[in-house]
N, C-alpha and C. Protein backbone atom coordinates (compact mmCIF):
# COMPACT_ATOMS: atom_id res chain seq x y z
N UNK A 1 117.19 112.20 -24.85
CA UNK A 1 117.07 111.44 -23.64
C UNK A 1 115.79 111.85 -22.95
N UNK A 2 114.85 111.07 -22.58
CA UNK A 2 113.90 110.88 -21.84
C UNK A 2 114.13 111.64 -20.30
N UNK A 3 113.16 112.33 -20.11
CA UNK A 3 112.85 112.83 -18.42
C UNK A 3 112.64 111.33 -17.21
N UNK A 4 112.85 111.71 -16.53
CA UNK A 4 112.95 110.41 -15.40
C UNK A 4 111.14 110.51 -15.46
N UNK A 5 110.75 108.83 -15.78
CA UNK A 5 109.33 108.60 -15.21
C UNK A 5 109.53 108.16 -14.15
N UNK A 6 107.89 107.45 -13.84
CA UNK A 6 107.48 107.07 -12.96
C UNK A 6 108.09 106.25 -12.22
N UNK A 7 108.89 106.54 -11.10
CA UNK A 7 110.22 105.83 -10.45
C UNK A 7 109.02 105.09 -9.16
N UNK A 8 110.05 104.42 -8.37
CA UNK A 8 109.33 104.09 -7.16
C UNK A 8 109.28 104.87 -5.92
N UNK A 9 109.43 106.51 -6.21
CA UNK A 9 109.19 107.13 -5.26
C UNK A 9 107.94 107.84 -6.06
N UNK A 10 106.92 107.34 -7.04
CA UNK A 10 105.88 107.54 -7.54
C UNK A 10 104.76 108.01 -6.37
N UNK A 11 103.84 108.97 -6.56
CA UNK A 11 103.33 109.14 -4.95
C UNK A 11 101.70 107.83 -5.26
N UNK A 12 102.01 107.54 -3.90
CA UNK A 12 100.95 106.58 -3.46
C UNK A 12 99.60 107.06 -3.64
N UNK A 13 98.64 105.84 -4.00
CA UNK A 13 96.81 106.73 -3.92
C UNK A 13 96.84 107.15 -2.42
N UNK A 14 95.91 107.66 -2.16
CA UNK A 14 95.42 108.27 -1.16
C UNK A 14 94.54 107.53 -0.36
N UNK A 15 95.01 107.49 1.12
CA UNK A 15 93.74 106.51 1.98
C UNK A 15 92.59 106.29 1.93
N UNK A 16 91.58 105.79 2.11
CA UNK A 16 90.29 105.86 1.84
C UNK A 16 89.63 106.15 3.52
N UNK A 17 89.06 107.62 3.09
CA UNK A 17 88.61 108.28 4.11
C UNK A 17 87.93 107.49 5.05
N UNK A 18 88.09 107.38 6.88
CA UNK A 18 87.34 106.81 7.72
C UNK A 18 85.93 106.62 7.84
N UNK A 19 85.51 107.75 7.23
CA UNK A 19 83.84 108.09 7.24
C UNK A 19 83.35 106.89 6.03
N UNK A 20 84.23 106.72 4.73
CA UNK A 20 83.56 105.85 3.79
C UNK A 20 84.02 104.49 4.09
N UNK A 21 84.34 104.02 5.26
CA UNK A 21 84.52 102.26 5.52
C UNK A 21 83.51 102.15 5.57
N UNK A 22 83.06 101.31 5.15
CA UNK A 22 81.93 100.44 5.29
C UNK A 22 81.54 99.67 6.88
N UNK A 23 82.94 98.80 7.11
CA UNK A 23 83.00 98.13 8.55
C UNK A 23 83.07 99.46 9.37
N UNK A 24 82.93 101.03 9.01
CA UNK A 24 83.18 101.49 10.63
C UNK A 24 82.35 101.87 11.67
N UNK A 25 81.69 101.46 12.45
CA UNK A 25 80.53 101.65 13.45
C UNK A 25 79.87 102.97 12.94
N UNK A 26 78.30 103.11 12.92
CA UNK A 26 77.98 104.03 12.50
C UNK A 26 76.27 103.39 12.89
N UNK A 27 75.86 104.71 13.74
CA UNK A 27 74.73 105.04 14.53
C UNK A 27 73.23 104.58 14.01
N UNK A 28 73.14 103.46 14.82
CA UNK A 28 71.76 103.36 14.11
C UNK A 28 70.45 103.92 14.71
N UNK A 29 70.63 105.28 15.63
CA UNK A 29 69.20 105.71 15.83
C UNK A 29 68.37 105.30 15.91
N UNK A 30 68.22 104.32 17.25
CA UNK A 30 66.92 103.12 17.20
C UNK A 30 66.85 104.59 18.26
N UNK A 31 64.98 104.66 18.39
CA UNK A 31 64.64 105.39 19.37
C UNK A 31 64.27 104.70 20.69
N UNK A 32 64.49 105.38 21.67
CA UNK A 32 64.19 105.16 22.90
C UNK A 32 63.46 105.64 23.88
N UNK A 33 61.96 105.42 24.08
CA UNK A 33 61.48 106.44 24.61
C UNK A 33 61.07 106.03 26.26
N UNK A 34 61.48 107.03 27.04
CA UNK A 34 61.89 107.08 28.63
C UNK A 34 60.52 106.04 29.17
N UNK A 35 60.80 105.56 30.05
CA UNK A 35 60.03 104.87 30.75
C UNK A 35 59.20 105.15 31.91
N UNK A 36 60.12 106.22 32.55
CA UNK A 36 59.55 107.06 33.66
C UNK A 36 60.09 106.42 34.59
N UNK A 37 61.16 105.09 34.87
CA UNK A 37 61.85 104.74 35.77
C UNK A 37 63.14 104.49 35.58
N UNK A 38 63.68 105.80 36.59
CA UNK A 38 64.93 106.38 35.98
C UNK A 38 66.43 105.25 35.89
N UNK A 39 66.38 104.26 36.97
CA UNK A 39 66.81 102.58 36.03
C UNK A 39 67.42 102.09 35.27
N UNK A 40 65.93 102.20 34.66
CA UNK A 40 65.70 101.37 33.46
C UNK A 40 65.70 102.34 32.65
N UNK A 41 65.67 103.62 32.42
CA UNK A 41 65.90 104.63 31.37
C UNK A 41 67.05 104.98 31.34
N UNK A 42 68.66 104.54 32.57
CA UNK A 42 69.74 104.59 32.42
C UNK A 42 70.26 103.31 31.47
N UNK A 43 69.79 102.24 31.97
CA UNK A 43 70.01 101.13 31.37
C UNK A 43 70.16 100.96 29.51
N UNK A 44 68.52 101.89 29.35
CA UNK A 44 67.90 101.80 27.46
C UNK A 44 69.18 103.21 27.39
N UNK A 45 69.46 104.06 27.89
CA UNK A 45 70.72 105.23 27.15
C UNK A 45 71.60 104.48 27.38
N UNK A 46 72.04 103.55 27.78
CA UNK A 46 73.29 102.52 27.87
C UNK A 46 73.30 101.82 26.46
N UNK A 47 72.05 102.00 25.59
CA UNK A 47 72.45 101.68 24.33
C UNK A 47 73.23 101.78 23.29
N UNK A 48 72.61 103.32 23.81
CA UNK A 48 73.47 104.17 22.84
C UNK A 48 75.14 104.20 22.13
N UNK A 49 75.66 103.14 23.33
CA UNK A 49 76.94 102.98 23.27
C UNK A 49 77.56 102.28 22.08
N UNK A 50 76.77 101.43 21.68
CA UNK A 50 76.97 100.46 20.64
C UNK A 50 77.14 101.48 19.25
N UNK A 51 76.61 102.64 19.06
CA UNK A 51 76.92 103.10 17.97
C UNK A 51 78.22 104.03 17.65
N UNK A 52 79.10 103.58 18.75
CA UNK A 52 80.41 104.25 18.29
C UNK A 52 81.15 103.14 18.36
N UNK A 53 80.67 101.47 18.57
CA UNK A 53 81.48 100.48 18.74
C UNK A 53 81.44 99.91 17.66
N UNK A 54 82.68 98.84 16.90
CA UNK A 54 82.23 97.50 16.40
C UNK A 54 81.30 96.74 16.46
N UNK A 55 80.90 96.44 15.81
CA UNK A 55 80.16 94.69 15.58
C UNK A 55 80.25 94.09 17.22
N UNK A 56 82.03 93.71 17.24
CA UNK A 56 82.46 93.12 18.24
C UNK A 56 81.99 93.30 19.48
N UNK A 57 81.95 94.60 19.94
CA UNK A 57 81.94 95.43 20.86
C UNK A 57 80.48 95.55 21.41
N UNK A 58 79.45 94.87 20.72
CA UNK A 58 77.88 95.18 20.92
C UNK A 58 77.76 93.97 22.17
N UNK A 59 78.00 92.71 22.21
CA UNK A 59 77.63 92.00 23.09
C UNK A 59 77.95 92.43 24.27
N UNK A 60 79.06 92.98 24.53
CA UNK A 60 79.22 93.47 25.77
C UNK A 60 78.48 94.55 26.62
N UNK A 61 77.92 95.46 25.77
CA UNK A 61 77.01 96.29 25.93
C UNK A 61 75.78 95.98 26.23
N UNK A 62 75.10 94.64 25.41
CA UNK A 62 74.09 94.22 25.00
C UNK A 62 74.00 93.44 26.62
N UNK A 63 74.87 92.86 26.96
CA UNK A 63 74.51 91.83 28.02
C UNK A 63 74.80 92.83 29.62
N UNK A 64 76.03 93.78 29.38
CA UNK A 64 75.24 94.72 30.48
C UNK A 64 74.08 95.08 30.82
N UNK A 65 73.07 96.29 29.59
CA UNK A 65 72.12 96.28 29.78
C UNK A 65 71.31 94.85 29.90
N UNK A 66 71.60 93.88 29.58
CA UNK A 66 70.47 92.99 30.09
C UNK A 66 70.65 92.87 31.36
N UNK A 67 71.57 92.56 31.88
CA UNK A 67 72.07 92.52 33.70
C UNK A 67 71.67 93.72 34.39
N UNK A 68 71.51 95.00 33.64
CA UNK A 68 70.94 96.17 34.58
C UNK A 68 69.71 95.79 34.46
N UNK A 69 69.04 95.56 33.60
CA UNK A 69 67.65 95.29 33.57
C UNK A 69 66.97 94.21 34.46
N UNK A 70 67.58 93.10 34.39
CA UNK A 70 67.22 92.05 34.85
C UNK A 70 67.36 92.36 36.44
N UNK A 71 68.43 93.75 36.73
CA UNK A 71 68.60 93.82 38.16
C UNK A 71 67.21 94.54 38.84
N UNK A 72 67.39 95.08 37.79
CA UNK A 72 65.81 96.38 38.36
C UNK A 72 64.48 95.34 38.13
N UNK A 73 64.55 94.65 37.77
CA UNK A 73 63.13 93.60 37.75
C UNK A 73 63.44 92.99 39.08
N UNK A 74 64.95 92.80 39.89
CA UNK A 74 64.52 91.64 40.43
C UNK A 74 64.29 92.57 41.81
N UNK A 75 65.09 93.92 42.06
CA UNK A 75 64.67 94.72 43.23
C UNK A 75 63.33 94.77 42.77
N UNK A 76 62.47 95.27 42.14
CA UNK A 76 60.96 95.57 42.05
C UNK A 76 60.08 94.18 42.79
N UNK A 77 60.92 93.11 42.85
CA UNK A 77 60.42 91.91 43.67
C UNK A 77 61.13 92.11 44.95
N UNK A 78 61.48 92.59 45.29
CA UNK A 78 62.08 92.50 46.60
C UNK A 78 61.88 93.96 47.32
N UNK A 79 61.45 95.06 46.89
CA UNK A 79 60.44 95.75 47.87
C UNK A 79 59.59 95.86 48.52
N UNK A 80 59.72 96.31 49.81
CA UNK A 80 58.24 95.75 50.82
C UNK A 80 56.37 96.23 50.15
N UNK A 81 56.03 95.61 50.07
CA UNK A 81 54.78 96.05 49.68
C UNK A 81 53.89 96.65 50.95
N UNK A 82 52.56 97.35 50.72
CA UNK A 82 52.11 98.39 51.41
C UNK A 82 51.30 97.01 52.98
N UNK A 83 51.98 97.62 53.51
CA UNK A 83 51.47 96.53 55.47
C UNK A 83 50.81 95.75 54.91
N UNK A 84 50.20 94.41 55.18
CA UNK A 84 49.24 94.01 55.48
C UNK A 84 47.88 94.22 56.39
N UNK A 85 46.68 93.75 56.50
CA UNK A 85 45.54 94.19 57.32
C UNK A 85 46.28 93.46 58.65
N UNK A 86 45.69 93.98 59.74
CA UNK A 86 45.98 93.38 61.10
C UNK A 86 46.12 92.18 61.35
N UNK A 87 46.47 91.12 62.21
CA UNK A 87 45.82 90.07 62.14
C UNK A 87 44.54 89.90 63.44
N UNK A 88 43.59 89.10 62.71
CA UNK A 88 42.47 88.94 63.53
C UNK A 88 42.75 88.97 65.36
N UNK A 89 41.98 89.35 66.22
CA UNK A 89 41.72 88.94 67.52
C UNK A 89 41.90 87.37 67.76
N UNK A 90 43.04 86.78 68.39
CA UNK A 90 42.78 85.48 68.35
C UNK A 90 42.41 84.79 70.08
N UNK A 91 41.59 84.10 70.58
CA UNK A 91 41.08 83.14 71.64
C UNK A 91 42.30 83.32 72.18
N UNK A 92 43.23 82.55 71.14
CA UNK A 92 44.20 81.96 72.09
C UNK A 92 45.86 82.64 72.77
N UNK A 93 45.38 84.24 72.59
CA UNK A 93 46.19 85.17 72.95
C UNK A 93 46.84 85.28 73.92
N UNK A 94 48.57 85.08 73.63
CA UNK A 94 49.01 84.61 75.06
C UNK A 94 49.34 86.25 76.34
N UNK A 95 49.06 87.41 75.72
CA UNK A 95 48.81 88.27 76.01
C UNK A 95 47.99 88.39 77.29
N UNK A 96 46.96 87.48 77.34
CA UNK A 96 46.03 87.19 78.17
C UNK A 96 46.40 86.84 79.82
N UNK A 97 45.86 87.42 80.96
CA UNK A 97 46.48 86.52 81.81
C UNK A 97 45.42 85.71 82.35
């Protein structure tokens, strides 16, 4: 008489390790180099995020930083710039009595 084979409590292959998916987010080291306005250099390390995300997960990231960016362009238009020159002596100065 035969030994019991390969029954269906046979042991299963083994998972295929997280690190070797192919689909699993994995860092693409684009470099980033500082701008000198601290901003917009929060904004570009806001990249960084995408490399522990999905595929999926990039637009959302992607269109934040565009909205931080686009914010700091639009304050840089909306700071007072340095006085203007005086305005001229005018004739018709109601200052005058």
């Amino acid at each position: 008489m035969a030994g019991p084979g390969p029954g269906p409590q046979a042991e299963a292959a083994p998972a295929a390790e997280p690190e070797d998916d192919p689909a699993a987010p994995a860092p693409l080291h684009v470099p980033r180099t500082p701008t000198g306005n601290a901003e917009v250099d929060a904004q570009l390390d806001r990249l960084a995020d995408v490399d522990h995300l999905a595929t999926d997960g990039h637009v959302e990231v992607y269109e934040d930083v565009h909205r931080g960016l686009r914010d700091a362009l639009t304050a840089l238009d909306a700071r007072p710039g340095p006085p203007g020159p005086p305005a001229p002596y005018s004739s018709n100065d109601s200052n005058r009595s």
